[in-house]
N, C-alpha and C. Protein backbone atom coordinates (compact mmCIF):
# COMPACT_ATOMS: atom_id res chain seq x y z
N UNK A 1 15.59 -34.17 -31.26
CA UNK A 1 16.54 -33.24 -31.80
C UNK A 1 17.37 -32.66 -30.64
N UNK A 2 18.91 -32.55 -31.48
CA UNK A 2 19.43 -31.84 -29.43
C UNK A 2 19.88 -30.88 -30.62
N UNK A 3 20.00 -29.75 -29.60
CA UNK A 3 20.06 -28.19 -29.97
C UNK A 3 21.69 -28.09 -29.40
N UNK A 4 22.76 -27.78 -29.50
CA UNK A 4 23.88 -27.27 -29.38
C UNK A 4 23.81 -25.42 -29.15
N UNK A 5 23.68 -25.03 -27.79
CA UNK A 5 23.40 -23.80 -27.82
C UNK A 5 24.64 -23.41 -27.72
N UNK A 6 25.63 -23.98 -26.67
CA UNK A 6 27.10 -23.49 -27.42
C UNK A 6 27.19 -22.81 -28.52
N UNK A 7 27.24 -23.55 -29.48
CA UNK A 7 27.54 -23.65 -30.78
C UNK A 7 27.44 -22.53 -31.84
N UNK A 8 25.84 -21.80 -30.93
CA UNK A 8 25.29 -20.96 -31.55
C UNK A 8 25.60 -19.41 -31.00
N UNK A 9 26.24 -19.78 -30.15
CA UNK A 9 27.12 -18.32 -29.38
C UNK A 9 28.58 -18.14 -29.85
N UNK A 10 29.19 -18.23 -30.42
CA UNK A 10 30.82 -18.68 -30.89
C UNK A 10 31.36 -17.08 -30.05
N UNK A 11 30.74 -15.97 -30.94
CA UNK A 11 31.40 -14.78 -30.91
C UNK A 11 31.50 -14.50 -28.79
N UNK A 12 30.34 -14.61 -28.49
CA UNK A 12 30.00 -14.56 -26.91
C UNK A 12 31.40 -15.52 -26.49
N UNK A 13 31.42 -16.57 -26.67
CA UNK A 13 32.09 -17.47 -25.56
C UNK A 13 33.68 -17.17 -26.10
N UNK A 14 33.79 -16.28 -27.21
CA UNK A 14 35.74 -16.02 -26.98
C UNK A 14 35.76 -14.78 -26.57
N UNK A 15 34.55 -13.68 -26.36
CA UNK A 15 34.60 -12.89 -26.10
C UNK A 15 34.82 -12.87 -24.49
N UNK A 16 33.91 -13.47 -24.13
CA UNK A 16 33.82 -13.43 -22.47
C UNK A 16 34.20 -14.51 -21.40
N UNK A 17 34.13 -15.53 -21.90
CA UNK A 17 34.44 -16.85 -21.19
C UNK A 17 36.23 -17.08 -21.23
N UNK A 18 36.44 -17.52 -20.25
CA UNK A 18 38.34 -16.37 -20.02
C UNK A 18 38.51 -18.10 -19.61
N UNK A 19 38.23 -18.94 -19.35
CA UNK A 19 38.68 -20.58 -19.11
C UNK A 19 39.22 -21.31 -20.20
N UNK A 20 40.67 -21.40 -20.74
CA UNK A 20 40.65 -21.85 -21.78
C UNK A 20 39.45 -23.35 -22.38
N UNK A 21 40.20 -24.47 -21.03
CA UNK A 21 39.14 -25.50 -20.62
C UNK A 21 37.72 -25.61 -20.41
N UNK A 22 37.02 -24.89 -20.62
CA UNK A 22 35.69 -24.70 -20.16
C UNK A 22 34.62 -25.48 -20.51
N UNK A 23 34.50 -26.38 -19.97
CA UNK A 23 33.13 -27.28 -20.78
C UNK A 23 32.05 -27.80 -19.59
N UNK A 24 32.44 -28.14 -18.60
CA UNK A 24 31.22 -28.50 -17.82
C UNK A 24 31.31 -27.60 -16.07
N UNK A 25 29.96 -27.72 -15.85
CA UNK A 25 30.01 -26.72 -14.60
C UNK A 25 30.90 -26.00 -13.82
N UNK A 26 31.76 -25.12 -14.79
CA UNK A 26 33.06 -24.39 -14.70
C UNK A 26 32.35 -22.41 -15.27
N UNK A 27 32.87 -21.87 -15.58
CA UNK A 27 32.86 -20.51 -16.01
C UNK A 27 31.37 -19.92 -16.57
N UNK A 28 31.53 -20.76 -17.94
CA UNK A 28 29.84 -20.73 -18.51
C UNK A 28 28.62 -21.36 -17.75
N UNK A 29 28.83 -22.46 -17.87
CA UNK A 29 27.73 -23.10 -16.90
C UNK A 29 27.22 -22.39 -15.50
N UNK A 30 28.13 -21.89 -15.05
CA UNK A 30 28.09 -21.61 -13.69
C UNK A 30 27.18 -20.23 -13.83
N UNK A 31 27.96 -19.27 -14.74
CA UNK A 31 27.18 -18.00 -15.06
C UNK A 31 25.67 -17.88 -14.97
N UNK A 32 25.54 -18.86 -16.52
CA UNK A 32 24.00 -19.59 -16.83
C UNK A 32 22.92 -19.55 -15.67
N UNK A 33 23.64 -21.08 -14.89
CA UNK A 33 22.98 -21.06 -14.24
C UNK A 33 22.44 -19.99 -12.35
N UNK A 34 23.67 -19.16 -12.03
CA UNK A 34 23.51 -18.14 -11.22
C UNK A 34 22.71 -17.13 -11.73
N UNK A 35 22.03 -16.54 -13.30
CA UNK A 35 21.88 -16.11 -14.00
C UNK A 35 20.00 -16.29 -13.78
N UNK A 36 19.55 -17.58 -14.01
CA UNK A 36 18.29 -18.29 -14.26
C UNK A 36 17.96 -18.84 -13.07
N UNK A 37 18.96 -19.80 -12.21
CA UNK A 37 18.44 -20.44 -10.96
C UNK A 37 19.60 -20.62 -10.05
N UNK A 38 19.92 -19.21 -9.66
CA UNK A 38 20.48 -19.01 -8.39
C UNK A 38 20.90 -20.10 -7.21
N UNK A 39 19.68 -20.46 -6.65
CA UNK A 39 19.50 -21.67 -5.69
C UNK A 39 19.86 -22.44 -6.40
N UNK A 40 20.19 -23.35 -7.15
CA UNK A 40 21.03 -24.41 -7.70
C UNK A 40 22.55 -24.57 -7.25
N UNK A 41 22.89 -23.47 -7.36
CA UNK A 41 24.83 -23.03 -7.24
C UNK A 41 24.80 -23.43 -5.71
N UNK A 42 25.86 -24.63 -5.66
CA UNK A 42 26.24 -24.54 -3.87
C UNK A 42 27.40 -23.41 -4.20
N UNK A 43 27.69 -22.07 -3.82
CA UNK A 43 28.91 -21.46 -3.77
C UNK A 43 29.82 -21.58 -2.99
N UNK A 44 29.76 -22.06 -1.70
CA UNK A 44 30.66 -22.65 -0.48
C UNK A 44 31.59 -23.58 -1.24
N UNK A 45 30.70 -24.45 -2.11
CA UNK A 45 31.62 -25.39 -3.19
C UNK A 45 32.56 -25.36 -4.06
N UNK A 46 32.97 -24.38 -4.51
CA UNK A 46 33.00 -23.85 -6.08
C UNK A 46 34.78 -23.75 -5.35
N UNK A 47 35.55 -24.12 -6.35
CA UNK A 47 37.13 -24.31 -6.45
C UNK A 47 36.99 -24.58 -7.57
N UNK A 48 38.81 -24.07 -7.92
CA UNK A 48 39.50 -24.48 -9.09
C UNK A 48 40.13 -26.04 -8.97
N UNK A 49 39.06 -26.99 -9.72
CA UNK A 49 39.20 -28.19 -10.22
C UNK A 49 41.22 -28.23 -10.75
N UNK A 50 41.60 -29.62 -10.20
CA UNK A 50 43.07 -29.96 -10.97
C UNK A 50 42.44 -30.96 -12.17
N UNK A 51 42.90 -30.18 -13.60
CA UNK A 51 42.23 -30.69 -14.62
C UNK A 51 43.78 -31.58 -15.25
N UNK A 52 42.85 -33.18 -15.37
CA UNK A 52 43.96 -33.68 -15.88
C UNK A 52 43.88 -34.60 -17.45
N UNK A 53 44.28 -33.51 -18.03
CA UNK A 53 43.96 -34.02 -19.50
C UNK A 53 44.93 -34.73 -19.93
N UNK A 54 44.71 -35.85 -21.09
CA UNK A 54 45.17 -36.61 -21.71
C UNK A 54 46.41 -36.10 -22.50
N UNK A 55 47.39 -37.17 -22.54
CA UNK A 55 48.82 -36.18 -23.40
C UNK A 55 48.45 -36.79 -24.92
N UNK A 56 47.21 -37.12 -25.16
CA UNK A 56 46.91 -37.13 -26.67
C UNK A 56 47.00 -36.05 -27.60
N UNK A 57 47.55 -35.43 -28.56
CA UNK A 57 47.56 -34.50 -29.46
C UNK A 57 46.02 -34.10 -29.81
N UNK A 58 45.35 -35.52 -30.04
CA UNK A 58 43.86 -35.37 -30.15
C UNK A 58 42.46 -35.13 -28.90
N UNK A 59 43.16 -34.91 -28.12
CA UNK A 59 42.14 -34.63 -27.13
C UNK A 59 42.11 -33.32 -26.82
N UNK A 60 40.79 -33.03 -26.94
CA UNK A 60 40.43 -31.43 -27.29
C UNK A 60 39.27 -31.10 -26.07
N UNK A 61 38.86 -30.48 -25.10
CA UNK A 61 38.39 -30.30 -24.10
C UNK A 61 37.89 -28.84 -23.78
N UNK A 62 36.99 -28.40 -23.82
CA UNK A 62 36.61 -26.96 -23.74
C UNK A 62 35.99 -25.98 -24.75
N UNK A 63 34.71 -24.97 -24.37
CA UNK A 63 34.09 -24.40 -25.50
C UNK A 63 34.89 -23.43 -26.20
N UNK A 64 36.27 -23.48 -26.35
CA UNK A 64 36.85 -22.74 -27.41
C UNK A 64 37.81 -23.04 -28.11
N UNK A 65 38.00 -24.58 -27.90
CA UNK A 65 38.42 -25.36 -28.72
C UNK A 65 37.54 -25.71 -30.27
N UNK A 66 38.95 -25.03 -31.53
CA UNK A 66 38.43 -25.37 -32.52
C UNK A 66 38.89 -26.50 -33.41
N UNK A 67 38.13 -26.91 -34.53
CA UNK A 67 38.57 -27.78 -35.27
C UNK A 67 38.20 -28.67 -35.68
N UNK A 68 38.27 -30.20 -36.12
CA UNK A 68 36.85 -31.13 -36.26
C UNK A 68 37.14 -31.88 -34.79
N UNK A 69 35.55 -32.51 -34.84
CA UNK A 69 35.33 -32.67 -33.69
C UNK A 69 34.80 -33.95 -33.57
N UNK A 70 35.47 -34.66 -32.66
CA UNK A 70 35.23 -36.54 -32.17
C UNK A 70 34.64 -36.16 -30.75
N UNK A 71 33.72 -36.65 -31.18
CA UNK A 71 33.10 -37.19 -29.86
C UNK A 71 33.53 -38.60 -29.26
N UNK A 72 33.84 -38.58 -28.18
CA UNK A 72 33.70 -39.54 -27.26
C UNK A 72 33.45 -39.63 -25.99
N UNK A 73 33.12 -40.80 -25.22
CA UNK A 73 32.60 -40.81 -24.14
C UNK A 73 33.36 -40.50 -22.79
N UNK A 74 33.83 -39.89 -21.36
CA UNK A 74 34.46 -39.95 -20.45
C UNK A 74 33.35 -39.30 -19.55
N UNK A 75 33.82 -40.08 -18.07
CA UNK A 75 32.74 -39.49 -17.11
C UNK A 75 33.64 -37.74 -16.49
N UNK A 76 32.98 -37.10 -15.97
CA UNK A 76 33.83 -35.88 -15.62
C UNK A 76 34.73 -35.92 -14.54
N UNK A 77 34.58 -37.40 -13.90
CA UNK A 77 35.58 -37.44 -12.78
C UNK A 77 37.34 -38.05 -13.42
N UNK A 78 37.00 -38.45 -14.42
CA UNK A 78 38.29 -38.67 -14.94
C UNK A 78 38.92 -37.54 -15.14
N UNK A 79 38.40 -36.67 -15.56
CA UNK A 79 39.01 -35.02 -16.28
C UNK A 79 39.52 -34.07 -14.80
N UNK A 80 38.61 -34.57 -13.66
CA UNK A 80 39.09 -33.35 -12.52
C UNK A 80 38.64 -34.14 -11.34
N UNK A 81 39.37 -33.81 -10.12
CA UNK A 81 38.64 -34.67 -9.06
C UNK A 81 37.33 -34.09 -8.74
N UNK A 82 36.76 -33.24 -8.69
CA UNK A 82 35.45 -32.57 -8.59
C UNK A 82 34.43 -32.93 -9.63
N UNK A 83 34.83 -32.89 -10.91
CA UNK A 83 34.01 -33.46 -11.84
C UNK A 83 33.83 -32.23 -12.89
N UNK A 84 34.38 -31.16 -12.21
CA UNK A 84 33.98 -29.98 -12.84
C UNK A 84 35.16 -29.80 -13.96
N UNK A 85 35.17 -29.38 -15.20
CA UNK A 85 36.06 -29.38 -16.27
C UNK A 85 35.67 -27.51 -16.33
N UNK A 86 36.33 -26.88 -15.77
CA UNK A 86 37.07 -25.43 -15.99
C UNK A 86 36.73 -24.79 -14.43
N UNK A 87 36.41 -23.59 -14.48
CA UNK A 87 36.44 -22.60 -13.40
C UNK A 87 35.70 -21.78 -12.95
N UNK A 88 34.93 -22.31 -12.37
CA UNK A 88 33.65 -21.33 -11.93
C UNK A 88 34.17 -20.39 -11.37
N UNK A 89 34.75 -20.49 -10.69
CA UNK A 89 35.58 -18.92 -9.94
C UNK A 89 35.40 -17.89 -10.63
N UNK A 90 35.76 -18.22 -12.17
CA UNK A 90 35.66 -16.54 -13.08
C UNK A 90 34.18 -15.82 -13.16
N UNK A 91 33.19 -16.92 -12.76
CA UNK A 91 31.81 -15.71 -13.02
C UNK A 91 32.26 -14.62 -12.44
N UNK A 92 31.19 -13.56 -13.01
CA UNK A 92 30.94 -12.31 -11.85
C UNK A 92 29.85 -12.51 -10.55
N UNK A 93 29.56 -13.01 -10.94
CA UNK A 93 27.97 -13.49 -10.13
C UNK A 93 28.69 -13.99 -7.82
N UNK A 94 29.75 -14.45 -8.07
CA UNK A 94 29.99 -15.37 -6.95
C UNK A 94 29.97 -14.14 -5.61
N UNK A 95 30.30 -12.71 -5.81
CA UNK A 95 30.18 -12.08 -4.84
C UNK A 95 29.72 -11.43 -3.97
C-alpha cells in the first residue's frame, strides 16, 4: 500500500509552502526533513534550481497543483539541473 501523505495535508501545504513548483527536495521536503534528520540536509548545497518545464498545457508539476491527475514517469534531472523541482531556500530551518 503507498500512503500519499501529501495528499492528506491539502489545507497545510497552501497555507505554508510559498513554492508554486514544489514537489521534490525543494521547500517541503527540505523542511521535513531538517525537521526529523537534520544531518541529511547538505546546506552548503541548497540553491534555487532553473526549473524547466514542459510548454504542455498538460503538464502539471508541484504540491499545489490542482485537478485530475496523470501520472507519468521523468527522472528529476530533466525538470532542473540539480534534480531538485522547487526551493529549498524558503524553509525557515536554513539559518
Amino acid at each position: 500500500m503507498v500512503i500519499d501523505t501529501v495528499s492528506l495535508i491539502p489545507d497545510f501545504i497552501e497555507k505554508f509552502i510559498e513554492t508554486p513548483y514544489d514537489a521534490h527536495a525543494g521547500e517541503f521536503e527540505t523542511s521535513t526533513t531538517l525537521a526529523n534528520r537534520e544531518n541529511f540536509v547538505v546546506k552548503e548545497k541548497i540553491k534555487k534550481p532553473e526549473i524547466k518545464l514542459s510548454d504542455s498545457k498538460y503538464t502539471k508539476i508541484g504540491l499545489k497543483e490542482t485537478g485530475p491527475k496523470v501520472s507519468w514517469g521523468f527522472r528529476t534531472k530533466e525538470i532542473s539541473e540539480t534534480g531538485v523541482i522547487g526551493d529549498a531556500r524558503a524553509t525557515d530551518r536554513l539559518d
